[in-house]
PDB file of N, CA and C in Angstrom:
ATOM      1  N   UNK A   1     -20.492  29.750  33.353  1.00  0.00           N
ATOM      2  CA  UNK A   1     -21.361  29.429  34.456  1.00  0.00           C
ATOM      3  C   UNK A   1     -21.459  30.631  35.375  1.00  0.00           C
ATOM      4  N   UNK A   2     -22.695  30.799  35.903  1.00  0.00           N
ATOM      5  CA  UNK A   2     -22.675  32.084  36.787  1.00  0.00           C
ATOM      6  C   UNK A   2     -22.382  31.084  38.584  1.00  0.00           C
ATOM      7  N   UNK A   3     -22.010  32.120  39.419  1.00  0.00           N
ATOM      8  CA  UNK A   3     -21.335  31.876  40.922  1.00  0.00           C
ATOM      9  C   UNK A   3     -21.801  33.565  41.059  1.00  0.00           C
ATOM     10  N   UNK A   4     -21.995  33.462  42.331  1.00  0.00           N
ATOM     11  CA  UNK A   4     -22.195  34.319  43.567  1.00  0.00           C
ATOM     12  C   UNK A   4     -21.061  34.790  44.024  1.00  0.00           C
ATOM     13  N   UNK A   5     -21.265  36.045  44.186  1.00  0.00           N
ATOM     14  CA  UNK A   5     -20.075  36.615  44.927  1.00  0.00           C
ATOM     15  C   UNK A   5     -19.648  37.512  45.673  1.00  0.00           C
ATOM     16  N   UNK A   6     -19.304  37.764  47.130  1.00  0.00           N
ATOM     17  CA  UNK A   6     -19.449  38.914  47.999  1.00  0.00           C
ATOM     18  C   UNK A   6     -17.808  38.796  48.417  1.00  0.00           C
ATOM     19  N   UNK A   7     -17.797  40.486  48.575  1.00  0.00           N
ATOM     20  CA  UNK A   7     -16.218  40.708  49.006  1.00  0.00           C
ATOM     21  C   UNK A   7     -16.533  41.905  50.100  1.00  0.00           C
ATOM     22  N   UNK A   8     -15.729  41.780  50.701  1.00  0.00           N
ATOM     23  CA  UNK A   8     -15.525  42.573  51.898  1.00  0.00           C
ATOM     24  C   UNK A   8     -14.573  43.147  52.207  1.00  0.00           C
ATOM     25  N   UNK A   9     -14.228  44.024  52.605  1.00  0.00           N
ATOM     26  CA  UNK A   9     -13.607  45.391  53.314  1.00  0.00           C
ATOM     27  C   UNK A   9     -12.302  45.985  51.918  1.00  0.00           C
ATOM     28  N   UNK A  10     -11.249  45.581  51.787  1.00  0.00           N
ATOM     29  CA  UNK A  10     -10.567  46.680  50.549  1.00  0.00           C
ATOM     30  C   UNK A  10     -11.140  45.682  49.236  1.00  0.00           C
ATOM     31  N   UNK A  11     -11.210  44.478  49.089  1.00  0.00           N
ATOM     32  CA  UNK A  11     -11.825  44.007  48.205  1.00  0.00           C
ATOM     33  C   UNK A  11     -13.330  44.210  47.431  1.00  0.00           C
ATOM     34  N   UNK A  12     -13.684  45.153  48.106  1.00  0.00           N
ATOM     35  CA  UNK A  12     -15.393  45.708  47.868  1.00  0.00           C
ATOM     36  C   UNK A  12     -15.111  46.454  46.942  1.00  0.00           C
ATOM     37  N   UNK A  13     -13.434  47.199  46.227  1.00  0.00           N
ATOM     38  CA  UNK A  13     -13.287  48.003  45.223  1.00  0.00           C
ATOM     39  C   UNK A  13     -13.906  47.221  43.819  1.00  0.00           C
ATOM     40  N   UNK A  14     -13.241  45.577  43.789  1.00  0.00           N
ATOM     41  CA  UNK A  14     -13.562  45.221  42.691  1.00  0.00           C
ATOM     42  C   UNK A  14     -14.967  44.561  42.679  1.00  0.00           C
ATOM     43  N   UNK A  15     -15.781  45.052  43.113  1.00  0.00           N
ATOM     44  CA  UNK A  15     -17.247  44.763  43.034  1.00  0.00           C
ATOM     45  C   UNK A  15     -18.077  45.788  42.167  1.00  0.00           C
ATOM     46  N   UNK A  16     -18.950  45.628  41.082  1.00  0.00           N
ATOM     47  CA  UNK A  16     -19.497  46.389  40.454  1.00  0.00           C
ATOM     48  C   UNK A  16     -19.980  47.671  41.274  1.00  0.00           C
ATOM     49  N   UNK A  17     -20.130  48.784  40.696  1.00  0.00           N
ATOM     50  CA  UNK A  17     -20.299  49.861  41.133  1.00  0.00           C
ATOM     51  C   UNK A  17     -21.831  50.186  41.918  1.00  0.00           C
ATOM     52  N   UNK A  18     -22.888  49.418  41.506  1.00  0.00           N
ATOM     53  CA  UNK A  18     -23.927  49.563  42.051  1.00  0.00           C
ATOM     54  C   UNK A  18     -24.428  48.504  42.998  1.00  0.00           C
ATOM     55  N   UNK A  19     -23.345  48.222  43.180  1.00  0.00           N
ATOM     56  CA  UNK A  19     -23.516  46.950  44.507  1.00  0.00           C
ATOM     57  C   UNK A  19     -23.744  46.974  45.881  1.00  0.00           C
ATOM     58  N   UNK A  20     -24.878  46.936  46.512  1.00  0.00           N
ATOM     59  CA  UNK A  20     -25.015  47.498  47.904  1.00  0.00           C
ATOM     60  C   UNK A  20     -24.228  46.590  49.320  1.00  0.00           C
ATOM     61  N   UNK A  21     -23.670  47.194  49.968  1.00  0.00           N
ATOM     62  CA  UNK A  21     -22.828  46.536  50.889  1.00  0.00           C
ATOM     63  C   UNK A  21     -23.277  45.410  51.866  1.00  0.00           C
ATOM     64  N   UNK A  22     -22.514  44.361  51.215  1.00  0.00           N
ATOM     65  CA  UNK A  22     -23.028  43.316  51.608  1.00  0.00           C
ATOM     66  C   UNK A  22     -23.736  42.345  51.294  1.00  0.00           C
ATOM     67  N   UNK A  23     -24.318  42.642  49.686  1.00  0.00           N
ATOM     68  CA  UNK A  23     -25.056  42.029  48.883  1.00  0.00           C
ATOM     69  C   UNK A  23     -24.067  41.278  47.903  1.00  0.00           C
ATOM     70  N   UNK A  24     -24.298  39.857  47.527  1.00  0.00           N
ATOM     71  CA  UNK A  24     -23.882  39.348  46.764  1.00  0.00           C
ATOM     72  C   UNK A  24     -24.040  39.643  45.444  1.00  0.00           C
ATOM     73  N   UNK A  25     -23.074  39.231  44.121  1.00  0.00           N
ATOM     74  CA  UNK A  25     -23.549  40.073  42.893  1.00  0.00           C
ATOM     75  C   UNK A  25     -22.760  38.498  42.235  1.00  0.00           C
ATOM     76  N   UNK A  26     -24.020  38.821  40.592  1.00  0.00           N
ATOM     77  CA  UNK A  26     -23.079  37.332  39.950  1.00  0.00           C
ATOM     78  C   UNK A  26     -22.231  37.891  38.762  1.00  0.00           C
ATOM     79  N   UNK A  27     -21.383  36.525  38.653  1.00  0.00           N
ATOM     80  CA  UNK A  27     -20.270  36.867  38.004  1.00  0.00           C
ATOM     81  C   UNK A  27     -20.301  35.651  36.382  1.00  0.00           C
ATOM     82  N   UNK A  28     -20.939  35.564  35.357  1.00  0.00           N
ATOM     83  CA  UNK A  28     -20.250  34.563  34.681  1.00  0.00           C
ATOM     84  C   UNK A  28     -19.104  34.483  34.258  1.00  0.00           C
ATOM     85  N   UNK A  29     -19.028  33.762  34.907  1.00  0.00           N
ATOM     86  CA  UNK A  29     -17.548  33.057  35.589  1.00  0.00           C
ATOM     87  C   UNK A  29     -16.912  32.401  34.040  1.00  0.00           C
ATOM     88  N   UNK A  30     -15.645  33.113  33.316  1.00  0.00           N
ATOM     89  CA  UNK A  30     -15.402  32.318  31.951  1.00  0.00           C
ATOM     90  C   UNK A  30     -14.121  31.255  32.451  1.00  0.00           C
ATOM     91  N   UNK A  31     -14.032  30.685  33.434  1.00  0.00           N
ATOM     92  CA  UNK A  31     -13.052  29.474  33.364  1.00  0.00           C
ATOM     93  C   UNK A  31     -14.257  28.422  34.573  1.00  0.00           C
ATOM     94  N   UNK A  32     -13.166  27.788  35.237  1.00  0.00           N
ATOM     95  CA  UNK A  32     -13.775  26.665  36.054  1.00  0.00           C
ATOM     96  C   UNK A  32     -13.713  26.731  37.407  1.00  0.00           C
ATOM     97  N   UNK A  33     -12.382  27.405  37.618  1.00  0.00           N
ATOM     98  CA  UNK A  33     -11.812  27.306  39.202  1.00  0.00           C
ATOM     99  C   UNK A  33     -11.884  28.708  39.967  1.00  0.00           C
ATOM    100  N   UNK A  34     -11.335  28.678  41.516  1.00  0.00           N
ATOM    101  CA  UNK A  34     -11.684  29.662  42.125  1.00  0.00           C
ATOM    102  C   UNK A  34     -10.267  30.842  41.675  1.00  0.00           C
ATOM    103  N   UNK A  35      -9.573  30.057  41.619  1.00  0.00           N
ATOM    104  CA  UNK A  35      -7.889  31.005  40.458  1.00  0.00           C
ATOM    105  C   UNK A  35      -8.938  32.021  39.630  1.00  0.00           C
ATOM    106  N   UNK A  36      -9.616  31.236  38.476  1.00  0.00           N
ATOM    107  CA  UNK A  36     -10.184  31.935  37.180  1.00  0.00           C
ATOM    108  C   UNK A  36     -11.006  32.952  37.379  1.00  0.00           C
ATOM    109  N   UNK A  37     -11.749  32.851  39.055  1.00  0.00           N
ATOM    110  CA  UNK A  37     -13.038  33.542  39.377  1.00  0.00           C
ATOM    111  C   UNK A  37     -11.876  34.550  39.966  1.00  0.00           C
ATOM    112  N   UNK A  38     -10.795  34.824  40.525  1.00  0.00           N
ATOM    113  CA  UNK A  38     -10.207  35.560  41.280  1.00  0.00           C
ATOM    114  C   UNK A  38      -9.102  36.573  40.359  1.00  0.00           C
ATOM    115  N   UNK A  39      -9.282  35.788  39.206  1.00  0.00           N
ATOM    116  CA  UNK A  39      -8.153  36.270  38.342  1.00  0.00           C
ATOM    117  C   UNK A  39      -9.350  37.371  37.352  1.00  0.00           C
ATOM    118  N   UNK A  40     -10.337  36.603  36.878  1.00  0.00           N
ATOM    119  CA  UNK A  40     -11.463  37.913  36.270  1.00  0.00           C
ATOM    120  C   UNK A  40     -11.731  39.109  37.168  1.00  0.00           C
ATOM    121  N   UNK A  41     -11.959  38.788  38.253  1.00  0.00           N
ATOM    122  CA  UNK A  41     -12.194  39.845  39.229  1.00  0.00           C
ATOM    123  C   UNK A  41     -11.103  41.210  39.424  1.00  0.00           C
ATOM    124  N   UNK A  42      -9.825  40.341  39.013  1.00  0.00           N
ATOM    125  CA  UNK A  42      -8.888  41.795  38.891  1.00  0.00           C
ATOM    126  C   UNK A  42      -8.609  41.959  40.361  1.00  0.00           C
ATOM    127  N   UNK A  43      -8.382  40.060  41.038  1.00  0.00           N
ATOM    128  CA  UNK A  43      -8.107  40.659  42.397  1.00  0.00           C
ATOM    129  C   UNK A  43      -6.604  39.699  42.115  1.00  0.00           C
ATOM    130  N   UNK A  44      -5.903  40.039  42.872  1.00  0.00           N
ATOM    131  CA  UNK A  44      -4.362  39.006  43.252  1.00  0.00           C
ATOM    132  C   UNK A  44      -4.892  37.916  43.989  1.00  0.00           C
ATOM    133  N   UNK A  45      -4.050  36.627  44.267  1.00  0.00           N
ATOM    134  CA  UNK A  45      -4.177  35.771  44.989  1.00  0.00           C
ATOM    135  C   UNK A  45      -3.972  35.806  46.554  1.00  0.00           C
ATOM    136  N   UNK A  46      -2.767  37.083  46.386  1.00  0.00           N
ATOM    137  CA  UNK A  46      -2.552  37.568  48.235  1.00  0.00           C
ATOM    138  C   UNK A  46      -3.358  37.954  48.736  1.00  0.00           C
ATOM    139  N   UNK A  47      -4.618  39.040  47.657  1.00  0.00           N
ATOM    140  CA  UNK A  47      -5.152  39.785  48.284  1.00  0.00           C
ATOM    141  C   UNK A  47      -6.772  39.387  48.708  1.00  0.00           C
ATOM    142  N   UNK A  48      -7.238  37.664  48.127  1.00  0.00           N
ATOM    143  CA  UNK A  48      -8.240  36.666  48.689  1.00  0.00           C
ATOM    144  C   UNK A  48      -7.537  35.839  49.410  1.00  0.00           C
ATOM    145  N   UNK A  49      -7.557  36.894  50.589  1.00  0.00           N
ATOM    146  CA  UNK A  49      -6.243  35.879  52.059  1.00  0.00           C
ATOM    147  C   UNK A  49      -7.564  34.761  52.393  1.00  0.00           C
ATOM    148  N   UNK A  50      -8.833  35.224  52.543  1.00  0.00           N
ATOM    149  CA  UNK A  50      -9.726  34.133  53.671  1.00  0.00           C
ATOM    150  C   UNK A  50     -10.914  34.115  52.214  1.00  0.00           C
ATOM    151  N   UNK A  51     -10.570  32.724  51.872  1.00  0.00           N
ATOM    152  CA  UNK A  51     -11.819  32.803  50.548  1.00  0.00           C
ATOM    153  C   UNK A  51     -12.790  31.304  51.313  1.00  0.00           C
ATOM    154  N   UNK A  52     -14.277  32.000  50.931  1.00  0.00           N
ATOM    155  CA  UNK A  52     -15.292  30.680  51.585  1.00  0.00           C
ATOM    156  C   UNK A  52     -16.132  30.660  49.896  1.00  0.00           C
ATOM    157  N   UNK A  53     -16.070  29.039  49.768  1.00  0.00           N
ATOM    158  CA  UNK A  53     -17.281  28.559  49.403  1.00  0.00           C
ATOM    159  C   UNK A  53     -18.495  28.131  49.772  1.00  0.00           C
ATOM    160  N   UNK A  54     -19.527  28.113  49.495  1.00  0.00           N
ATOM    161  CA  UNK A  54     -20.753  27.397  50.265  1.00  0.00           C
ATOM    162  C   UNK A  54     -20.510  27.667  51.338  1.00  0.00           C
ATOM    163  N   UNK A  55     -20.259  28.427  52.031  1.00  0.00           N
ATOM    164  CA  UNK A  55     -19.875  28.237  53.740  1.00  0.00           C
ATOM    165  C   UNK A  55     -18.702  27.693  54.847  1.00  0.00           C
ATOM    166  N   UNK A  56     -17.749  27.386  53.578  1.00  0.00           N
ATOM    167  CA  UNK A  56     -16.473  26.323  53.774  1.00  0.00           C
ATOM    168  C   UNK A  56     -15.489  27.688  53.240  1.00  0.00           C
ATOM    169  N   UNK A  57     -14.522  27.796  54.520  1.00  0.00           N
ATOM    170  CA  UNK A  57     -13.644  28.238  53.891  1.00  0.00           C
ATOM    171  C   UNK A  57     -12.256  27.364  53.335  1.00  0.00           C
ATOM    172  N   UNK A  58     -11.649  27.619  52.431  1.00  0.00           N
ATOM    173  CA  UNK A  58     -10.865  26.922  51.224  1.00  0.00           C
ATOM    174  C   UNK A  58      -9.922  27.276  51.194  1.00  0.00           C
ATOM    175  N   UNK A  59      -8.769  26.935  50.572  1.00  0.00           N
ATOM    176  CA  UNK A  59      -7.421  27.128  50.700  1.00  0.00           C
ATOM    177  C   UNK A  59      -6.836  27.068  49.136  1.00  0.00           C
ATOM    178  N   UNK A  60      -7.235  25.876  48.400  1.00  0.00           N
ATOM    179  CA  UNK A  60      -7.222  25.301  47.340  1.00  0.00           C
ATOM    180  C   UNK A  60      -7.776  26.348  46.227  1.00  0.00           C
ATOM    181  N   UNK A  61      -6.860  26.938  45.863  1.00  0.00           N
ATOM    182  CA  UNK A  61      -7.339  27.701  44.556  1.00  0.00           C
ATOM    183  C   UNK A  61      -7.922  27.403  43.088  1.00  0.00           C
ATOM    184  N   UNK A  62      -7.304  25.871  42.940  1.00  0.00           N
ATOM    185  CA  UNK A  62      -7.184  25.177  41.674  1.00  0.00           C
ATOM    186  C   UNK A  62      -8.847  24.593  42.106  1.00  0.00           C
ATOM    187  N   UNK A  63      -9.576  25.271  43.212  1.00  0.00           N
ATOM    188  CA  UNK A  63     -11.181  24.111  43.260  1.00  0.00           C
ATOM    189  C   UNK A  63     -11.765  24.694  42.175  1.00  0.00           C
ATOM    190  N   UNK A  64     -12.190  23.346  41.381  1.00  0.00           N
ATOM    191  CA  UNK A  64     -13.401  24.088  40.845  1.00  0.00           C
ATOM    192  C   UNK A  64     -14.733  24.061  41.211  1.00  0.00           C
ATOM    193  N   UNK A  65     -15.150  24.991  40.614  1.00  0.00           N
ATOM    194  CA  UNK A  65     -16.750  25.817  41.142  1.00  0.00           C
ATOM    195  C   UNK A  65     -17.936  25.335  40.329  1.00  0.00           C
ATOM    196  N   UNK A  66     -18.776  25.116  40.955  1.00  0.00           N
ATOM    197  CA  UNK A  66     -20.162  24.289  40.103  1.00  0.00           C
ATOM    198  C   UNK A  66     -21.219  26.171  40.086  1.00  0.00           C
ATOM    199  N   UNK A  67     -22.089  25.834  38.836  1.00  0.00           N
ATOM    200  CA  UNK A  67     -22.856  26.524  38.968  1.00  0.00           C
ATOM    201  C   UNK A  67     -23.925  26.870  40.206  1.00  0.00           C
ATOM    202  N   UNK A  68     -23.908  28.505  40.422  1.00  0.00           N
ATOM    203  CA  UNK A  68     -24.613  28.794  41.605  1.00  0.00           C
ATOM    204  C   UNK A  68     -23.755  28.677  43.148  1.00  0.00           C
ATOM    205  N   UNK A  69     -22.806  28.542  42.620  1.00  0.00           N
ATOM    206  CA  UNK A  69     -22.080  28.486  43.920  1.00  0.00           C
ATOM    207  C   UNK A  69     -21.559  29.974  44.661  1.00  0.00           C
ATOM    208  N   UNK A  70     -21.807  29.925  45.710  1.00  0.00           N
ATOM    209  CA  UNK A  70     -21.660  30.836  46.514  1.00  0.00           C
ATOM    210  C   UNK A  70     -19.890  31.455  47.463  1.00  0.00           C
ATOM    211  N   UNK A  71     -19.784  32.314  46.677  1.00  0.00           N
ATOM    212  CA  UNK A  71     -17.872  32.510  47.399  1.00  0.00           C
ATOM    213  C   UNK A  71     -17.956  33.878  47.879  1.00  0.00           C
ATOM    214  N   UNK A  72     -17.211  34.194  48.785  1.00  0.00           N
ATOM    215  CA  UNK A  72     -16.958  34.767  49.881  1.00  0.00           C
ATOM    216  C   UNK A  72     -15.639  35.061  49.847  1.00  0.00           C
ATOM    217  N   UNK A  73     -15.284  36.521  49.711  1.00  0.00           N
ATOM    218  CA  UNK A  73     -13.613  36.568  49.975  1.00  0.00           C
ATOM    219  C   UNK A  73     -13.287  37.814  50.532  1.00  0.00           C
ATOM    220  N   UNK A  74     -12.316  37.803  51.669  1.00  0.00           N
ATOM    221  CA  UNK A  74     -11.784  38.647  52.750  1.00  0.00           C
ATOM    222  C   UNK A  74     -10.338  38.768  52.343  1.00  0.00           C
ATOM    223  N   UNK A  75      -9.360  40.153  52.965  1.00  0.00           N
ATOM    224  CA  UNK A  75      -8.505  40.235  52.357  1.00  0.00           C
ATOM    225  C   UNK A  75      -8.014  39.732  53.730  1.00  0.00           C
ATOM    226  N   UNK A  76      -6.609  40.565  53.686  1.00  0.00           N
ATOM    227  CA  UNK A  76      -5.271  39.657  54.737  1.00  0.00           C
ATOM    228  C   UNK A  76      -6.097  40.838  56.253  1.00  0.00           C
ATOM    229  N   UNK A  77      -5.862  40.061  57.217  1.00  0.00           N
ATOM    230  CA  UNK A  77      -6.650  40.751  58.545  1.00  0.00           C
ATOM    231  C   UNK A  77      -5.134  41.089  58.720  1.00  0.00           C
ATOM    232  N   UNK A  78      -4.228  42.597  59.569  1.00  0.00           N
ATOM    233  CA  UNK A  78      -3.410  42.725  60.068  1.00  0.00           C
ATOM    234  C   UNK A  78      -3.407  42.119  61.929  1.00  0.00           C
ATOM    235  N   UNK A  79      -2.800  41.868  62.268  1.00  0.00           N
ATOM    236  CA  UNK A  79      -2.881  41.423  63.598  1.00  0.00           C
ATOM    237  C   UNK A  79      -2.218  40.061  64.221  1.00  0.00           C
ATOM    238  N   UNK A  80      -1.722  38.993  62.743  1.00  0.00           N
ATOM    239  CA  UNK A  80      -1.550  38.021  63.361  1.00  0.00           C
ATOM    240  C   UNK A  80      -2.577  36.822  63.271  1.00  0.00           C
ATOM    241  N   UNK A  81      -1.766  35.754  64.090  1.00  0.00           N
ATOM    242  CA  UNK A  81      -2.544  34.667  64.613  1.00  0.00           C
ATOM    243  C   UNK A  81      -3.932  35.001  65.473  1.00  0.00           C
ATOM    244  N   UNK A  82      -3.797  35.895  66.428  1.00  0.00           N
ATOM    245  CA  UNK A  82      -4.836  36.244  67.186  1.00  0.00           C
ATOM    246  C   UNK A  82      -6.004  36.542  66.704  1.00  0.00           C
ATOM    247  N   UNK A  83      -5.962  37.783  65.908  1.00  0.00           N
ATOM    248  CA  UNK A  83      -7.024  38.510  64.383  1.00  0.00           C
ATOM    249  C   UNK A  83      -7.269  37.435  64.375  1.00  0.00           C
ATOM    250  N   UNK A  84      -6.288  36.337  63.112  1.00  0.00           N
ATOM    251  CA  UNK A  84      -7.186  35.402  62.294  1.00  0.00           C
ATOM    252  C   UNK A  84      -8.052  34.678  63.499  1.00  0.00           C
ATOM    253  N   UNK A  85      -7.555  34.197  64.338  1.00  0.00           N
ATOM    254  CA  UNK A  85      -8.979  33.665  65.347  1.00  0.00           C
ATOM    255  C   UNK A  85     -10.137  34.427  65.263  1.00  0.00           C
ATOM    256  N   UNK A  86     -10.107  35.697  65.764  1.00  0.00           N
ATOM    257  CA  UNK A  86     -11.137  36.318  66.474  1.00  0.00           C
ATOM    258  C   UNK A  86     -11.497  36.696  64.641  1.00  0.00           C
ATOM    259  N   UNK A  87     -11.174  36.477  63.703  1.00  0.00           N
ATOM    260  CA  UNK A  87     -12.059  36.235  62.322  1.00  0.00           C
ATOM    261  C   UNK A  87     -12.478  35.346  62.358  1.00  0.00           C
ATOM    262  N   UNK A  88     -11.711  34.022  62.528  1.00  0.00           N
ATOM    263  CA  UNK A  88     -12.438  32.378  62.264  1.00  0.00           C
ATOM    264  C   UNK A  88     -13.739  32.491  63.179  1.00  0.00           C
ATOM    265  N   UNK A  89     -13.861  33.252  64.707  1.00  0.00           N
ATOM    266  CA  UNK A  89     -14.810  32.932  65.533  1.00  0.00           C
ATOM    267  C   UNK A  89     -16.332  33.800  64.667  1.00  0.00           C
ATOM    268  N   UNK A  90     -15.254  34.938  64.436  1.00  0.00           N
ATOM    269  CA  UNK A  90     -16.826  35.745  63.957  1.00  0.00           C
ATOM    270  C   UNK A  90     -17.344  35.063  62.662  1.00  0.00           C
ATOM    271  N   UNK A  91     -16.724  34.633  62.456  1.00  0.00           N
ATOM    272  CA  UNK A  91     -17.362  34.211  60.885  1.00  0.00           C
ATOM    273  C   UNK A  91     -18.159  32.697  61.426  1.00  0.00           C
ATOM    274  N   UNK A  92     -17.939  32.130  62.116  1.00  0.00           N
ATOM    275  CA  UNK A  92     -18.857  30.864  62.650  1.00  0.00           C
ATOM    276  C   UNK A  92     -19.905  31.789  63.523  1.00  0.00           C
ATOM    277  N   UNK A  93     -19.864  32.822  64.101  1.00  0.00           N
ATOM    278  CA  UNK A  93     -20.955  33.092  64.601  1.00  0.00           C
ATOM    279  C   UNK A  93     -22.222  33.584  63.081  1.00  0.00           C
ATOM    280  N   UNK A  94     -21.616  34.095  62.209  1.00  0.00           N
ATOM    281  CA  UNK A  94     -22.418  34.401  60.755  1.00  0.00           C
ATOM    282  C   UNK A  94     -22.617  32.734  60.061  1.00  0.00           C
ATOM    283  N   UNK A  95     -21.942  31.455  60.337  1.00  0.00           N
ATOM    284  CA  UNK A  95     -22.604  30.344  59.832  1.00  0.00           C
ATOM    285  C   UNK A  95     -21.379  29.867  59.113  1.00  0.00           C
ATOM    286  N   UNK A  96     -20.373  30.493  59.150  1.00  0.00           N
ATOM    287  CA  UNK A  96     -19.445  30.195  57.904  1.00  0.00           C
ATOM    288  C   UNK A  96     -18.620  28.909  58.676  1.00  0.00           C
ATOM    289  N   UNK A  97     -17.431  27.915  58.252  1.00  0.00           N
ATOM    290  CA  UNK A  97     -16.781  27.140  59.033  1.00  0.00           C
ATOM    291  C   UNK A  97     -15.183  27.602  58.058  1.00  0.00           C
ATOM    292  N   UNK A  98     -14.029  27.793  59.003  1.00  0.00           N
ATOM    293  CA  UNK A  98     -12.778  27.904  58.443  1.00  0.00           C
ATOM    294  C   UNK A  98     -12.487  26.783  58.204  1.00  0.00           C
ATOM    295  N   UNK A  99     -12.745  25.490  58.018  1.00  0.00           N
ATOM    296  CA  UNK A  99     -12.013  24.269  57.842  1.00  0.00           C
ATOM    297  C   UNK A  99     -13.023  23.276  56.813  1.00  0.00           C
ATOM    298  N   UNK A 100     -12.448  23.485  55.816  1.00  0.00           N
ATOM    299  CA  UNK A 100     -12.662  22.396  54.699  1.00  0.00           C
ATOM    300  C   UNK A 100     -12.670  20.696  54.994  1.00  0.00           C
TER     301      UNK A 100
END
């Protein structure tokens, strides 16, 4: 099944090479879950600290993913509790929600 997929800041390494910043790119996806999509990608699980589906950010690795679905993954913010706020806020100002 193909899924959507944008990564941001050290995670933009494992994004195809002709990928313009900020643009989503698809992936057929050969398992079901967001593990399988994270594990093809050649990323670690530490290193999709803030992963969003559809606009939902997720926690649950074992979700599985329907075709066309849209994921979003940020690595670990240094800073703390505070950072992750002032991430959760910016990312609701872009449309996204931290809470499943």
């Amino acid at each position: 099944m193909q899924v959507l997929v944008k990564l941001y800041a050290t995670l933009r390494e494992f994004a195809p090479p002709d990928t313009p910043l900020g643009q989503a790119f698809e992936v057929e996806l050969n398992g079901e879950t967001l593990r399988d999509l994270i594990q093809q990608l050649g990323i670690s699980a530490k290193e999709a600290y803030i992963v969003i589906v559809n606009g939902i950010a997720v926690s649950d690795l074992d979700r599985r993913l329907q075709p066309r679905d849209a994921v979003v993954m940020f690595p670990p913010v240094g800073g703390g509790g505070v950072v992750k706020r002032f991430v959760a806020a910016a990312l609701a100002v872009l449309g996204f929600s931290m809470f499943s």
